[in-house]
N, C-alpha and C. Protein backbone atom coordinates (compact mmCIF):
# COMPACT_ATOMS: atom_id res chain seq x y z
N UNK A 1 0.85 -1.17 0.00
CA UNK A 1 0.00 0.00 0.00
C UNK A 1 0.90 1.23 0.00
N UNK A 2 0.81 2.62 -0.44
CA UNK A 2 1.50 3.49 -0.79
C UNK A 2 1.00 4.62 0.03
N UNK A 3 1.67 5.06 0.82
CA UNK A 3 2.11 5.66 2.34
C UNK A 3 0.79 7.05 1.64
N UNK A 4 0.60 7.68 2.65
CA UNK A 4 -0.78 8.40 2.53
C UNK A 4 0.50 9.94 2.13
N UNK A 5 -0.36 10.88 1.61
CA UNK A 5 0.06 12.16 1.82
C UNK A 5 0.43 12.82 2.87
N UNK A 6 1.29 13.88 3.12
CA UNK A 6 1.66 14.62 4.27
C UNK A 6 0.57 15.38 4.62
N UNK A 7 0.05 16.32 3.70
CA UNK A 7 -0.68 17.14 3.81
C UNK A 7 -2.04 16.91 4.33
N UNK A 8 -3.14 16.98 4.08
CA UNK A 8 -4.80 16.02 4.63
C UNK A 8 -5.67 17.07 3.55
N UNK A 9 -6.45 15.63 3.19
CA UNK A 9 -7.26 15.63 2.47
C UNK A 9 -8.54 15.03 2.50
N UNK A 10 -9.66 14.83 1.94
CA UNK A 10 -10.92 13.75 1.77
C UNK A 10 -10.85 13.71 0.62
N UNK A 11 -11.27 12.19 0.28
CA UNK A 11 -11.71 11.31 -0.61
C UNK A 11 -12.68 10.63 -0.46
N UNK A 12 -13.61 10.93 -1.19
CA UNK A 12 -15.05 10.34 -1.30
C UNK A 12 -14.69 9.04 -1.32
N UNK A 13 -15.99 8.01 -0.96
CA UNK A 13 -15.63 6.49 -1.62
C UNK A 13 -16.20 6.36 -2.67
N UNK A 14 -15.76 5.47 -3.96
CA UNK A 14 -16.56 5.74 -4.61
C UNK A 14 -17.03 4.15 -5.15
N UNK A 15 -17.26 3.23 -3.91
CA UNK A 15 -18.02 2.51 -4.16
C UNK A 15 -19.36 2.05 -3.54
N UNK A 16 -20.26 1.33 -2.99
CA UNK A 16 -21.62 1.50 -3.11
C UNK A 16 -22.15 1.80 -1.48
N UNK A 17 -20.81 2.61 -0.68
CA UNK A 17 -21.16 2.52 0.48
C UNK A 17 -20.73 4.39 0.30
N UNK A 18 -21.80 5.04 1.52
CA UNK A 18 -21.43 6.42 1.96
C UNK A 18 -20.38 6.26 2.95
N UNK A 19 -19.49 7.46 2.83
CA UNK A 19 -18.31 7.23 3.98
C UNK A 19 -17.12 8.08 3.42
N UNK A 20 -16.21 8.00 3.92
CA UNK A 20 -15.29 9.15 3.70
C UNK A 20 -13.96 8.46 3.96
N UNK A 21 -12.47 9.28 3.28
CA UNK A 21 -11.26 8.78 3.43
C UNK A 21 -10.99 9.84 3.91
N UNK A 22 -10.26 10.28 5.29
CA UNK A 22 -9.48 11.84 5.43
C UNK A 22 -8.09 11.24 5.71
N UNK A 23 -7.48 11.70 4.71
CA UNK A 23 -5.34 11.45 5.21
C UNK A 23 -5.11 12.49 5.82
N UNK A 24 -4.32 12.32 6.66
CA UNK A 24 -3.39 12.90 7.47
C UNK A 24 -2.25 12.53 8.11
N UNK A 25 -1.16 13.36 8.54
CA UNK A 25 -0.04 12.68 8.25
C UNK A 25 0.52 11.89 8.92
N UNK A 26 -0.51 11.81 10.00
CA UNK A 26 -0.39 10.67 11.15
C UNK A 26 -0.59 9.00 10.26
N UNK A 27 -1.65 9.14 9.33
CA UNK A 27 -2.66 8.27 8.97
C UNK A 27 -3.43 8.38 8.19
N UNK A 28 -4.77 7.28 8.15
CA UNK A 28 -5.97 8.21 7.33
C UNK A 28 -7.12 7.30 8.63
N UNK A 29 -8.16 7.87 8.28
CA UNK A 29 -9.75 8.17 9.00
C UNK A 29 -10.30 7.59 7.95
N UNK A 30 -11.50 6.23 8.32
CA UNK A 30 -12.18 5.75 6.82
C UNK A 30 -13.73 6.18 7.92
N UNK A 31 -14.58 6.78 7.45
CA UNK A 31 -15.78 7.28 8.09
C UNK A 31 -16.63 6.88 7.15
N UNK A 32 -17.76 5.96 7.78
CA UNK A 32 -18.80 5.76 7.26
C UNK A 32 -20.10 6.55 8.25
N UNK A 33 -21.54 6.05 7.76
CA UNK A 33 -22.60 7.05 8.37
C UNK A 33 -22.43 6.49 9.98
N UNK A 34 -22.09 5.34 10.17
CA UNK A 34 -22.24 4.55 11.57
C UNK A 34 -20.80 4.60 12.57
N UNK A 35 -19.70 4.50 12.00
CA UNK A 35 -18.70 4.00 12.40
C UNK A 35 -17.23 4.92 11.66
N UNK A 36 -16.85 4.97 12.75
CA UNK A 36 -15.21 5.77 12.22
C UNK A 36 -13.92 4.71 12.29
N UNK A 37 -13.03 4.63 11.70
CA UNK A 37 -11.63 3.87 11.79
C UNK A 37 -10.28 4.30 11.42
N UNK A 38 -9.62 4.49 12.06
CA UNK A 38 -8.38 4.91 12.10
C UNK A 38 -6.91 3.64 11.71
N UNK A 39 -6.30 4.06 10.81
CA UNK A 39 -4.90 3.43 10.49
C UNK A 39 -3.55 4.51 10.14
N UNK A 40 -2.75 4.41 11.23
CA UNK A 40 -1.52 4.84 11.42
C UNK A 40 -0.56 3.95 11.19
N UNK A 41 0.54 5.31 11.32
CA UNK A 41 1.83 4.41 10.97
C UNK A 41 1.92 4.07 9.24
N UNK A 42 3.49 3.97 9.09
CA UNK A 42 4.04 3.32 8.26
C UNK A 42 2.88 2.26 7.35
N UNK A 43 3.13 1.56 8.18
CA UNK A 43 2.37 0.63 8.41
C UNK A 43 0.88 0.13 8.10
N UNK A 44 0.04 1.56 8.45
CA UNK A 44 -1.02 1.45 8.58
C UNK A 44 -1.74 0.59 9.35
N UNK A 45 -1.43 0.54 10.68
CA UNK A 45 -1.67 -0.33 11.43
C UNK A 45 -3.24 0.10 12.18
N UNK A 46 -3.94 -0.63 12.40
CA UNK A 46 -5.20 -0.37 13.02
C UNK A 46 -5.11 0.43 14.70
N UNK A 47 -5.83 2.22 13.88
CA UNK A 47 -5.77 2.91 15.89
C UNK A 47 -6.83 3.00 16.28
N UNK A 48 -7.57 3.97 17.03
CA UNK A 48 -8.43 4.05 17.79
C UNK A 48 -9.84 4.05 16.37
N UNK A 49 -10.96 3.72 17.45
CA UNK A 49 -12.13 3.69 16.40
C UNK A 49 -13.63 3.66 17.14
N UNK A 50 -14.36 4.30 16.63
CA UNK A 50 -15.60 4.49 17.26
C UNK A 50 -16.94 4.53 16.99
N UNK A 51 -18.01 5.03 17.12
CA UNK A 51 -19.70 4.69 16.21
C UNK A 51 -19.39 6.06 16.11
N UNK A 52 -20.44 6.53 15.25
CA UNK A 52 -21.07 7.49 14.83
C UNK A 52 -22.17 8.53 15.72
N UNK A 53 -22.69 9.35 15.10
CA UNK A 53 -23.54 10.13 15.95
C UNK A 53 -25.13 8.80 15.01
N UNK A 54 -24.63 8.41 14.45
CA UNK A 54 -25.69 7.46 13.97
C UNK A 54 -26.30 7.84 12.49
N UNK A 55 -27.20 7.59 12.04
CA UNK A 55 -27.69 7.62 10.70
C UNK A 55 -28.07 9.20 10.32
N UNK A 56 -27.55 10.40 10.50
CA UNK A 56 -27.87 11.47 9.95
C UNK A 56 -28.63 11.80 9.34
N UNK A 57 -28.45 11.05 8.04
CA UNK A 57 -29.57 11.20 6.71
C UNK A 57 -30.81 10.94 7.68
N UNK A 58 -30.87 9.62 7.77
CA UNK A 58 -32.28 9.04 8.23
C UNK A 58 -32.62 10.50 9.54
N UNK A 59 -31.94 10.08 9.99
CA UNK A 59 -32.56 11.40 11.34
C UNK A 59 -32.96 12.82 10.92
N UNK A 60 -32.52 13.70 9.28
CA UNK A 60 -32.51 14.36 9.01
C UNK A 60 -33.96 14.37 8.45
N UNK A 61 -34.41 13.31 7.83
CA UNK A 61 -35.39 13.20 6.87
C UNK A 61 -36.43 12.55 7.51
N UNK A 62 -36.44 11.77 8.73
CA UNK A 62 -37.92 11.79 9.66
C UNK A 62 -37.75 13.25 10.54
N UNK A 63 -36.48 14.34 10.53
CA UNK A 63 -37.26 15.53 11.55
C UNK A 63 -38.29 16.40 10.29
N UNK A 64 -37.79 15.77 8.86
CA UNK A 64 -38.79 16.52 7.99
C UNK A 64 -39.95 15.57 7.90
N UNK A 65 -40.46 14.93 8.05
CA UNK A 65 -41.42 14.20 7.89
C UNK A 65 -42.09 14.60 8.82
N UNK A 66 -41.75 14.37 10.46
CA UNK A 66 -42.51 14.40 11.49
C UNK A 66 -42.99 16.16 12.27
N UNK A 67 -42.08 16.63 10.99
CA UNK A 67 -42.53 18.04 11.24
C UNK A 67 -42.02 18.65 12.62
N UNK A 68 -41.03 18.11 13.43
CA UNK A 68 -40.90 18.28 14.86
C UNK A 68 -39.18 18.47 14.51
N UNK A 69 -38.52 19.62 14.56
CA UNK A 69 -37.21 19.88 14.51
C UNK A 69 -36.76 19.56 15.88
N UNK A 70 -36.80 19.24 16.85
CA UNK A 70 -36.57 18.95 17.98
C UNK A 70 -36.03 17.89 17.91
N UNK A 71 -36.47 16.64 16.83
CA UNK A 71 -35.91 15.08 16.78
C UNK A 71 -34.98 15.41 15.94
N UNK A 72 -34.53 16.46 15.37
CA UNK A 72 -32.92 16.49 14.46
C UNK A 72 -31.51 16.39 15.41
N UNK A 73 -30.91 15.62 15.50
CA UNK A 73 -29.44 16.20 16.11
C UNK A 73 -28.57 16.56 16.22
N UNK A 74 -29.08 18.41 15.23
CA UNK A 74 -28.11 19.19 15.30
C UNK A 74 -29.25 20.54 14.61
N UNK A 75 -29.23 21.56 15.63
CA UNK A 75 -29.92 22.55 15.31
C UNK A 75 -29.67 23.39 14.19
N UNK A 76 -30.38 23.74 13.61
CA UNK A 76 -30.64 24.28 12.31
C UNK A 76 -29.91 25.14 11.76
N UNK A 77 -29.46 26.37 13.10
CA UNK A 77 -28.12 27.14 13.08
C UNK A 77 -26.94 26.81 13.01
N UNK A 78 -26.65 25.68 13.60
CA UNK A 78 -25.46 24.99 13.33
C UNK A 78 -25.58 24.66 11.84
N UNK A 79 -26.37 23.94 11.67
CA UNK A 79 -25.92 23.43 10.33
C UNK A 79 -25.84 24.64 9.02
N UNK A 80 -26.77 25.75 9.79
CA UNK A 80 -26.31 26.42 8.34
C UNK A 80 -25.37 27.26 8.57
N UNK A 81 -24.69 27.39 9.69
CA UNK A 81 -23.45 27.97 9.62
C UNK A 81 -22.07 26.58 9.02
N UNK A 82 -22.71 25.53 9.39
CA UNK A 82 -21.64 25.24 8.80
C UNK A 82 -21.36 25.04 7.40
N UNK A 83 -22.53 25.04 6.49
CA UNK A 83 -23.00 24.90 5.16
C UNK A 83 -22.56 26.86 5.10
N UNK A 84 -22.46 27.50 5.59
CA UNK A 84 -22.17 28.46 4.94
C UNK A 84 -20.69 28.86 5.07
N UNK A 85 -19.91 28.63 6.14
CA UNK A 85 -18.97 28.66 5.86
C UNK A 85 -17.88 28.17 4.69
N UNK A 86 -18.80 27.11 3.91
CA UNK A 86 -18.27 25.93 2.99
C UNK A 86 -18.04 27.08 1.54
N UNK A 87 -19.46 27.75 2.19
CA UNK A 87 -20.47 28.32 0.56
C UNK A 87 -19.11 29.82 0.53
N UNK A 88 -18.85 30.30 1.83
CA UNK A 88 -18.01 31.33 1.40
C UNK A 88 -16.60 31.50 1.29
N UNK A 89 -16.28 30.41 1.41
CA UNK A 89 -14.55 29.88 1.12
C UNK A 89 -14.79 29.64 -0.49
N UNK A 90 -16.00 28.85 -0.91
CA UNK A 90 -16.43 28.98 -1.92
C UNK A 90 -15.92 30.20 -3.00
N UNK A 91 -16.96 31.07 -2.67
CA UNK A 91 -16.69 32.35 -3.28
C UNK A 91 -16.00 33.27 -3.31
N UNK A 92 -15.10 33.13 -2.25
CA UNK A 92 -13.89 33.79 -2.30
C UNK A 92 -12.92 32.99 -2.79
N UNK A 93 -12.68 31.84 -2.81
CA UNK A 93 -11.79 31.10 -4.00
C UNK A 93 -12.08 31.11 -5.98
N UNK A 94 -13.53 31.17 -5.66
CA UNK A 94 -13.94 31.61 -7.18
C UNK A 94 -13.63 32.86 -7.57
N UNK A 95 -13.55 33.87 -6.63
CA UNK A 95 -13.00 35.79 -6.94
C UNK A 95 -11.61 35.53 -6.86
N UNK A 96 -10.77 34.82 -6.05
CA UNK A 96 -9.57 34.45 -6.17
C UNK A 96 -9.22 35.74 -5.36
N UNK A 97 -9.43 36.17 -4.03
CA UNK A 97 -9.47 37.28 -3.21
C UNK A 97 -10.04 37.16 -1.86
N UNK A 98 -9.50 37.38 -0.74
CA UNK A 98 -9.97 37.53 0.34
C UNK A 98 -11.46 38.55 0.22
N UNK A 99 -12.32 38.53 1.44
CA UNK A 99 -13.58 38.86 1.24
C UNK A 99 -13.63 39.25 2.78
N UNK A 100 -14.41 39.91 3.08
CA UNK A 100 -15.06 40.70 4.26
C UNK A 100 -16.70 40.39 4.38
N UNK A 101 -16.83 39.66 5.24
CA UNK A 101 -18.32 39.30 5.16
C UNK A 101 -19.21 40.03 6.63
N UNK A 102 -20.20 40.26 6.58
CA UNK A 102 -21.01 40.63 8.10
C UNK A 102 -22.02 39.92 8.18
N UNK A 103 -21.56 39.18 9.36
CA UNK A 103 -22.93 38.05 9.61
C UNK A 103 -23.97 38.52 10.16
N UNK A 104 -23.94 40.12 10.16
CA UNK A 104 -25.30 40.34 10.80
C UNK A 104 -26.28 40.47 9.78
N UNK A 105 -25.75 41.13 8.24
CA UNK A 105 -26.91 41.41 7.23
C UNK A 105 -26.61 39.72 6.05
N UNK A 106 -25.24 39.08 6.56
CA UNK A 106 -25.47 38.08 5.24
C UNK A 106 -24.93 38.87 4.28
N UNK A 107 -24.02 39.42 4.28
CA UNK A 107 -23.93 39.97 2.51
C UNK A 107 -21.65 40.55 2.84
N UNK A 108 -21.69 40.37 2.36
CA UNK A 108 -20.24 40.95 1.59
C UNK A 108 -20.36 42.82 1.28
N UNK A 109 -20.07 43.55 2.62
CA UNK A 109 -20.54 45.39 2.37
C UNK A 109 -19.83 45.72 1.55
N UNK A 110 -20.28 46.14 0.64
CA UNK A 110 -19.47 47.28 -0.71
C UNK A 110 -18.92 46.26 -1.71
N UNK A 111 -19.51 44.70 -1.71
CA UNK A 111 -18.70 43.87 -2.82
C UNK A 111 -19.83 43.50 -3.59
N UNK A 112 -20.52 44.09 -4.42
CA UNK A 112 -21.54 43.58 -5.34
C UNK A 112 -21.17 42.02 -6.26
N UNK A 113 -19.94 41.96 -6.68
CA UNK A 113 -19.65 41.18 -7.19
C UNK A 113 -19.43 39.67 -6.11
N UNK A 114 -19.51 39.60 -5.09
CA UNK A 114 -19.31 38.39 -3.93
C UNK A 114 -20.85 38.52 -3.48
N UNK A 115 -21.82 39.75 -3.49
CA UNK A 115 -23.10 39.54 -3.22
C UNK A 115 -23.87 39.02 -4.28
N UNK A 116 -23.43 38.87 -5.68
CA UNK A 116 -24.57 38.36 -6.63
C UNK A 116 -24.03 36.80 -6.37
N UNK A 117 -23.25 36.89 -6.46
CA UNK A 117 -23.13 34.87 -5.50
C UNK A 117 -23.48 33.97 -4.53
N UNK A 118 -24.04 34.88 -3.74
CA UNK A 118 -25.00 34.41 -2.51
C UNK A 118 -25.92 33.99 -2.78
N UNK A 119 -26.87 34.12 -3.88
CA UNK A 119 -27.89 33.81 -4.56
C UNK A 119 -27.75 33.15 -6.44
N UNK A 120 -28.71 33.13 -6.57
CA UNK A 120 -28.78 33.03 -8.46
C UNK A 120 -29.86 32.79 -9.21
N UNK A 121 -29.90 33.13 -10.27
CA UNK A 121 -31.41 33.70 -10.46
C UNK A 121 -32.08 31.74 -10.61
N UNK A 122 -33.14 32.07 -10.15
CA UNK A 122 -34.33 31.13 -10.55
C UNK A 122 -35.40 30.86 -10.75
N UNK A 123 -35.97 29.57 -11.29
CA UNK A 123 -36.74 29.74 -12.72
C UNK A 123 -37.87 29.09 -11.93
N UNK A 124 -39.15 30.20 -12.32
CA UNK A 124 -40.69 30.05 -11.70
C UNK A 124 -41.04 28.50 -12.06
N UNK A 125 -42.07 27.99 -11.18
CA UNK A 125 -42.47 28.43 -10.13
C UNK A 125 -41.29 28.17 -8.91
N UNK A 126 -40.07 27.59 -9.08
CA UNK A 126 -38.84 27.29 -8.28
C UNK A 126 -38.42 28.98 -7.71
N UNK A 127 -38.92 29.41 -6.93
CA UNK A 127 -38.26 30.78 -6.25
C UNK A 127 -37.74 30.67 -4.94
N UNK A 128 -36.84 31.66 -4.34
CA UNK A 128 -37.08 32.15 -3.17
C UNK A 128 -37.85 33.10 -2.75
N UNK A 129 -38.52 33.49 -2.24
CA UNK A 129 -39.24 34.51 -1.97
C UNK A 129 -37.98 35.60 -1.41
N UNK A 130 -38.65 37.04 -1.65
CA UNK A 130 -37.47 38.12 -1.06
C UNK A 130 -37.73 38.29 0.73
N UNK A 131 -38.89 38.39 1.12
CA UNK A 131 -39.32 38.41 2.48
C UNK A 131 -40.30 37.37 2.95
N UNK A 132 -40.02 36.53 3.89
CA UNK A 132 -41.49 35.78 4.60
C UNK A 132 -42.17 35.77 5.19
């Protein structure tokens, strides 16, 4: 087997299971939805390893069913901060430029060009509404 990268990365799997490869230079991390596993060393020798917070998806998609956000386990703010942090490394790698953001209005002040990226136009009846 051919020693992992220094640096760390993810690699999707790309066979018929969800789960994840992260290298690092200890090792790599093989993460599926249930279960995490660790191999270090040279070697790749089997390290520490543990369950999951459990089926996500599934838990994600009965708190939409059952209409009760309370059975999700992980509040709504969390997750879209962390989905947005993704979205604005995003767009500041696509401007190829550091960016100044204010999380109080959501928008990039005085950068029209990093604010038309926050959004994009879409096609009726598929909208966002401007206010709710």
């Amino acid at each position: 087997m051919k020693p992992a990268p220094t640096g760390g990365y993810m690699a999707t799997s790309t066979s018929n299971v969800i789960g994840n490869l992260f290298y690092g230079s200890k090792g790599y991390m093989a993460k599926t939805v249930r279960e995490w596993r660790t191999f270090l060393g040279q070697d790749r020798e089997p390290g520490p390893t543990g369950s999951g917070i459990g089926n996500h998806y599934e838990v994600f998609v009965d708190a939409i069913r059952n209409g009760d956000p309370a059975t999700f386990n992980r509040s709504i703010e969390e997750s879209f901060c962390t989905c947005a942090l993704v979205h604005l490394a995003n767009i500041s790698y696509r401007l190829g430029r550091s960016l100044t953001f204010d999380p109080a209005t959501l928008t990039f002040p005085g950068d029209a060009e990093a604010n038309a990226m926050l959004t994009r136009e879409y096609r009726p009846p598929f909208v966002v509404p401007d206010k709710v």
